[in-house]
C-alpha atoms as a PDB file:
ATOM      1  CA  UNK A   1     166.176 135.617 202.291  1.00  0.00           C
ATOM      2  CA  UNK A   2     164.777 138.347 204.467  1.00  0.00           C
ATOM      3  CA  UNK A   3     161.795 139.899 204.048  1.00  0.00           C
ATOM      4  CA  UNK A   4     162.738 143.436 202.584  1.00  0.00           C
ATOM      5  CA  UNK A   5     164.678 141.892 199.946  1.00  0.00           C
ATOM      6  CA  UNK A   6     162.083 140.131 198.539  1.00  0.00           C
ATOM      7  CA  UNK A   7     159.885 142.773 198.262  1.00  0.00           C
ATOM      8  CA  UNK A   8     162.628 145.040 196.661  1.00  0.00           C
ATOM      9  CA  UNK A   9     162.242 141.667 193.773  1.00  0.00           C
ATOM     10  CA  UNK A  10     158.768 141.819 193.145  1.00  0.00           C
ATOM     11  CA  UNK A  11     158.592 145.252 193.405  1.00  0.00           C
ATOM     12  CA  UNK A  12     161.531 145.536 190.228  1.00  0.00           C
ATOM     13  CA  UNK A  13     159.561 142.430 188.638  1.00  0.00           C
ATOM     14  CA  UNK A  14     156.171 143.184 188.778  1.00  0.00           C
ATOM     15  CA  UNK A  15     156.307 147.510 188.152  1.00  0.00           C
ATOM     16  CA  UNK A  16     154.309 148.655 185.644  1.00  0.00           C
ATOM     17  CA  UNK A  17     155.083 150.352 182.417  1.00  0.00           C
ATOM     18  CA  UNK A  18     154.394 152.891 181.122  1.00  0.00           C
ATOM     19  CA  UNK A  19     153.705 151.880 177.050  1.00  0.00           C
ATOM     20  CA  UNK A  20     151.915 154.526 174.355  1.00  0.00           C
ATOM     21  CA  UNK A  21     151.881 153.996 171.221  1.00  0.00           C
ATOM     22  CA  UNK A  22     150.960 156.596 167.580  1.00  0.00           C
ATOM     23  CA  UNK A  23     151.310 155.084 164.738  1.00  0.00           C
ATOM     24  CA  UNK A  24     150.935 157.966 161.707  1.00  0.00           C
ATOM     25  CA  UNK A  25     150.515 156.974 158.139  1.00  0.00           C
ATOM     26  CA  UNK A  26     150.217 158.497 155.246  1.00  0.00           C
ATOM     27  CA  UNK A  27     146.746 157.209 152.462  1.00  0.00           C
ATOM     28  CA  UNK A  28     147.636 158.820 149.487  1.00  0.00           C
ATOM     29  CA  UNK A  29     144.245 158.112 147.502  1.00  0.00           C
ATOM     30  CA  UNK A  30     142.690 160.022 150.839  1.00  0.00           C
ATOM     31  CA  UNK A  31     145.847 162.519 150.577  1.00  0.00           C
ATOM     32  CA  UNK A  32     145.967 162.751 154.752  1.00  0.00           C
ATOM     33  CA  UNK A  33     147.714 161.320 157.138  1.00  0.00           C
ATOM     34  CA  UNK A  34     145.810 158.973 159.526  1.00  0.00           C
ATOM     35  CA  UNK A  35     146.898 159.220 163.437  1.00  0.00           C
ATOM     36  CA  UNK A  36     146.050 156.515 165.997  1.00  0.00           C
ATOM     37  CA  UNK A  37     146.530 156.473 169.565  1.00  0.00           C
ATOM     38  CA  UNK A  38     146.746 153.743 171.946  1.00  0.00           C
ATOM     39  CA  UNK A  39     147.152 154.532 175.788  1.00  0.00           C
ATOM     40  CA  UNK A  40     146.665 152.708 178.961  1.00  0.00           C
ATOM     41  CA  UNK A  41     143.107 153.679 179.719  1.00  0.00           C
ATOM     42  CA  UNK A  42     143.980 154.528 183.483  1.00  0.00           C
ATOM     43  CA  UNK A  43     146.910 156.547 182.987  1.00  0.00           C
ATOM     44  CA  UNK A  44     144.976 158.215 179.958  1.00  0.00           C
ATOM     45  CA  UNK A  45     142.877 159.133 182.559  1.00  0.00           C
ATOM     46  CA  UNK A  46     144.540 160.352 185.326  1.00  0.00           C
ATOM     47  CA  UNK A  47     146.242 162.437 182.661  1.00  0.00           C
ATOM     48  CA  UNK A  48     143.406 164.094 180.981  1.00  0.00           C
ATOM     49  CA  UNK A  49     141.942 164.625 184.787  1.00  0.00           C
ATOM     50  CA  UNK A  50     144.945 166.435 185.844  1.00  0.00           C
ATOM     51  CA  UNK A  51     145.354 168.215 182.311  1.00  0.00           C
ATOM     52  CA  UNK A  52     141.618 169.065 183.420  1.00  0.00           C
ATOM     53  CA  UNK A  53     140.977 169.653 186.618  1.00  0.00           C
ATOM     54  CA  UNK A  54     137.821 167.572 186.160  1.00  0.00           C
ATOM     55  CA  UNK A  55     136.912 164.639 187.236  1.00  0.00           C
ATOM     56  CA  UNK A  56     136.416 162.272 184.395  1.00  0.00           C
ATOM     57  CA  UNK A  57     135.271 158.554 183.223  1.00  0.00           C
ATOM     58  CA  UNK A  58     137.323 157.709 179.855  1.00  0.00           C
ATOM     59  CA  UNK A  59     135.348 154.003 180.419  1.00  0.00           C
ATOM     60  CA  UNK A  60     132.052 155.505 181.460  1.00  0.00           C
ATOM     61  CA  UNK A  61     131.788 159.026 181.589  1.00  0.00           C
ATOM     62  CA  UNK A  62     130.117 161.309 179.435  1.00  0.00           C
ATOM     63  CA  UNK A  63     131.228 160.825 175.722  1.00  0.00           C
ATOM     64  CA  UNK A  64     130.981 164.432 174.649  1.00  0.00           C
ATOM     65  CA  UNK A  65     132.695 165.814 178.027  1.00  0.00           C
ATOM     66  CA  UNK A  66     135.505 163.385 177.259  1.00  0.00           C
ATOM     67  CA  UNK A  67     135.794 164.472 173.614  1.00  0.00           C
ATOM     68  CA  UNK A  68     136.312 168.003 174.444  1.00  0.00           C
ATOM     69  CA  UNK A  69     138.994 167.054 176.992  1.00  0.00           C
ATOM     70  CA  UNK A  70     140.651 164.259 174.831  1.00  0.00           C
ATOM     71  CA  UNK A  71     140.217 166.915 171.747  1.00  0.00           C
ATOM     72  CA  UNK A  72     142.453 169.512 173.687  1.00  0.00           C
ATOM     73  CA  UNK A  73     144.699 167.614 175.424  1.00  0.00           C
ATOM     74  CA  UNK A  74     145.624 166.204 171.938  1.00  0.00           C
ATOM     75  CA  UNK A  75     146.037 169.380 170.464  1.00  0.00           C
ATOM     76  CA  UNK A  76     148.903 170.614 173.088  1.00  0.00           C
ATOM     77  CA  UNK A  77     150.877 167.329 173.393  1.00  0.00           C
ATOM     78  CA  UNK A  78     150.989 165.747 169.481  1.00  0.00           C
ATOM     79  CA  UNK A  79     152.232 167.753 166.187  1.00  0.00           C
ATOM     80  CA  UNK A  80     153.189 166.930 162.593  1.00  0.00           C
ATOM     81  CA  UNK A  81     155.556 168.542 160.515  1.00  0.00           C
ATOM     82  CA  UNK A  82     155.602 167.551 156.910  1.00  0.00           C
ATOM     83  CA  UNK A  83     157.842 168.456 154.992  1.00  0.00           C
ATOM     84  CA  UNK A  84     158.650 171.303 156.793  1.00  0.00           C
ATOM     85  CA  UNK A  85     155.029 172.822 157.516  1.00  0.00           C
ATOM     86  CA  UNK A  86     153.831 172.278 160.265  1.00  0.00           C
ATOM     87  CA  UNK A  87     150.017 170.963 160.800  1.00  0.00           C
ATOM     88  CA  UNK A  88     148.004 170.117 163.899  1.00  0.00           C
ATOM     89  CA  UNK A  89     146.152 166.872 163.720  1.00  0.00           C
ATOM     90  CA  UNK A  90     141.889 167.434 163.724  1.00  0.00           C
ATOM     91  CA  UNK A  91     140.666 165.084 166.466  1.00  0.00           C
ATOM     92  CA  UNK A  92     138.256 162.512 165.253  1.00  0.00           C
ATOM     93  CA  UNK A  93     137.347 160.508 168.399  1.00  0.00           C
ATOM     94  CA  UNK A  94     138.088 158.010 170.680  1.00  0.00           C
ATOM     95  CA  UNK A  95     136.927 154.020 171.630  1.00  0.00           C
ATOM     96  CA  UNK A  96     137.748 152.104 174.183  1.00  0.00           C
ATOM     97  CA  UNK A  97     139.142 148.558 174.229  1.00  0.00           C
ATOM     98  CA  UNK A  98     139.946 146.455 177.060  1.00  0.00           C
ATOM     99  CA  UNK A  99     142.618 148.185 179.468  1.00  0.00           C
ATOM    100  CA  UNK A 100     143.289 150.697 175.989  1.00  0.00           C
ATOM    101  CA  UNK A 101     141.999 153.037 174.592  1.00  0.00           C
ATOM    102  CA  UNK A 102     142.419 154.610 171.021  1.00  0.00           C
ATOM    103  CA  UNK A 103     142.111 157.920 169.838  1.00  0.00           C
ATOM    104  CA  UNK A 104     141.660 158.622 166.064  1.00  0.00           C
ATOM    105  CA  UNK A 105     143.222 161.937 164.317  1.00  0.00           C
ATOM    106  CA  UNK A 106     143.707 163.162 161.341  1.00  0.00           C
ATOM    107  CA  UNK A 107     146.128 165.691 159.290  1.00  0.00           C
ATOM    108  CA  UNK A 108     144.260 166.458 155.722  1.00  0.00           C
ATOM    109  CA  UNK A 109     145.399 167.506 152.402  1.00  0.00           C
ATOM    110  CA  UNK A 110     148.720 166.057 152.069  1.00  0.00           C
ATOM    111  CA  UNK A 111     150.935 165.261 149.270  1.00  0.00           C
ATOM    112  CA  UNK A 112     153.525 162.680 149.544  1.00  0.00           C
ATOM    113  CA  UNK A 113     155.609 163.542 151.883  1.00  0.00           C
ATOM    114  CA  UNK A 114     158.981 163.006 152.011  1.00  0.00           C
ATOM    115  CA  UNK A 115     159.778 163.794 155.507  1.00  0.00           C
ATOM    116  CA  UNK A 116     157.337 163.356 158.775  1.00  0.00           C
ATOM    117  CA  UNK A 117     158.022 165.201 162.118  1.00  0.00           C
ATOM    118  CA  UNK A 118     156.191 163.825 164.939  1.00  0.00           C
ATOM    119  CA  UNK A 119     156.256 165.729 168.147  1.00  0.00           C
ATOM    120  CA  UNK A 120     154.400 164.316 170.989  1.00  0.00           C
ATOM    121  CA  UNK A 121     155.117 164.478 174.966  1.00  0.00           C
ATOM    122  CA  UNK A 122     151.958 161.950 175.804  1.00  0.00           C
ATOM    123  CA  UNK A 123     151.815 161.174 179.595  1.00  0.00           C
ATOM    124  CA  UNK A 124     154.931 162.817 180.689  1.00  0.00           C
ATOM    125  CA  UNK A 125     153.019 165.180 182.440  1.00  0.00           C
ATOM    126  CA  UNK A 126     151.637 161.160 184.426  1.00  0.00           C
ATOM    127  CA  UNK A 127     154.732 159.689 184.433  1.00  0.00           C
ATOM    128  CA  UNK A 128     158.171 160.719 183.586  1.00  0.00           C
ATOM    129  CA  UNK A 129     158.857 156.639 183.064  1.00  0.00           C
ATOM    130  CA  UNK A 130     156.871 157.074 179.616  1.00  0.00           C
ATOM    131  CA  UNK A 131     157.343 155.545 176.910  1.00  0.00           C
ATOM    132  CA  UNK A 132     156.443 156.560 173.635  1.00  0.00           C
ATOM    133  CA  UNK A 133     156.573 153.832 170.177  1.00  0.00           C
ATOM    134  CA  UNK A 134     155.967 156.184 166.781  1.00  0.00           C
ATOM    135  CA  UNK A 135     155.090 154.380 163.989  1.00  0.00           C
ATOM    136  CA  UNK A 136     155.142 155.990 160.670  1.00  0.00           C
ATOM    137  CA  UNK A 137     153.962 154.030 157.613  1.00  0.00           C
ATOM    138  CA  UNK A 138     154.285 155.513 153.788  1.00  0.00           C
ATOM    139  CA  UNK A 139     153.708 153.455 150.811  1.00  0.00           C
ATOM    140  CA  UNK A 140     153.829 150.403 152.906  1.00  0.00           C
ATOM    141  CA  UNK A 141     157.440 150.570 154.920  1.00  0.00           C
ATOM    142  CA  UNK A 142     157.318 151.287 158.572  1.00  0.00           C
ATOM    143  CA  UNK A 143     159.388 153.061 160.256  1.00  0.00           C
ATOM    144  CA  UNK A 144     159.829 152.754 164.283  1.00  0.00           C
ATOM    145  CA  UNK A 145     161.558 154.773 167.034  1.00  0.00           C
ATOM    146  CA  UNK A 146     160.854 154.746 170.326  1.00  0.00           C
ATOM    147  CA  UNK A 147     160.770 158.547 172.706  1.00  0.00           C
ATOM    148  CA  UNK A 148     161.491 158.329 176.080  1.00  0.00           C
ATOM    149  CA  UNK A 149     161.164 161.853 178.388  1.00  0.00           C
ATOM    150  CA  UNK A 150     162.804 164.308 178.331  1.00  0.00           C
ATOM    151  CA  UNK A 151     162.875 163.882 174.438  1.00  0.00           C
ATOM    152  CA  UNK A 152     159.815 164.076 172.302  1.00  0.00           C
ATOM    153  CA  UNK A 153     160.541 165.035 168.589  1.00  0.00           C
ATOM    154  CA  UNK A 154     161.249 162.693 165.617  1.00  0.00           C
ATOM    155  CA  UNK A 155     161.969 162.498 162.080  1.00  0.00           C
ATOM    156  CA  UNK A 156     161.076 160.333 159.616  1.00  0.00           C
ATOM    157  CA  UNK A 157     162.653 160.277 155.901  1.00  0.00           C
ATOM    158  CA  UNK A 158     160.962 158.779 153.699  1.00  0.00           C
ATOM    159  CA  UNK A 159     162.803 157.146 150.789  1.00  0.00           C
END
């Protein structure tokens, strides 16, 4: 087999992907829905730095510099709608773990909802190869869909 054709296989094989995942539910005893986060911490990265123009350390850098930048990169790239109204998620922070890291928001006094809009375009703005799994849990049932670019809304009915 020549040469170039084996490197056309690994290179198919062995690509990365491109994998984020929010998973939204709704504690009614807390009446707010809970938003987590998980993102490759490298392409997190090169996003926020580009989103930025900084240069910035999600692993290492300075906590409070990342916060700001993970706090308003958040803020312009994931929405809720419930029920119709719409409601920006507060930021509550972010940990890392491994290759991953998580960020934590929140969407506050909420009554059961019976429909969830999630809009997010995470990491589009990295990769156009992004993939995006939404998870939205209420009273126990999950709810999946997966949003690849260019699209970046969903809605979730709760029964």
């Amino acid at each position: 087999m020549p040469l170039l054709y084996i490197f056309i296989w690994f290179s198919t094989v062995f690509h990365p992907s491109y994998v984020g995942v929010v998973e939204a539910e709704y504690l009614p005893k807390e009446k707010l829905v809970g938003i987590s986060c998980k993102l490759f911490s490298d392409d997190l990265e090169k996003t926020i730095r580009s989103f930025s123009g900084k240069e910035l350390d999600i692993l290492k850098g300075d906590k409070k510099i990342n916060d700001e930048w993970l706090k308003r990169y958040f803020a312009a790239h994931l929405s809720l709608v419930i029920d119709g109204k719409p409601g920006q998620p507060v930021y509550l922070g972010y940990e890392n773990d491994k290759e991953s890291t998580w960020i934590y928001l929140e969407l506050k006094n909420i009554e059961p909802p019976k429909q969830i809009g999630i809009t997010t375009d995470m990491l589009y703005d990295y990769k156009k190869a992004q993939l995006n799994i939404i998870h939205c849990i209420v009273d126990g049932k999950r709810q999946t869909y997966q949003l690849k670019y260019p699209n970046k809304k969903v809605l979730f009915t709760i029964d």
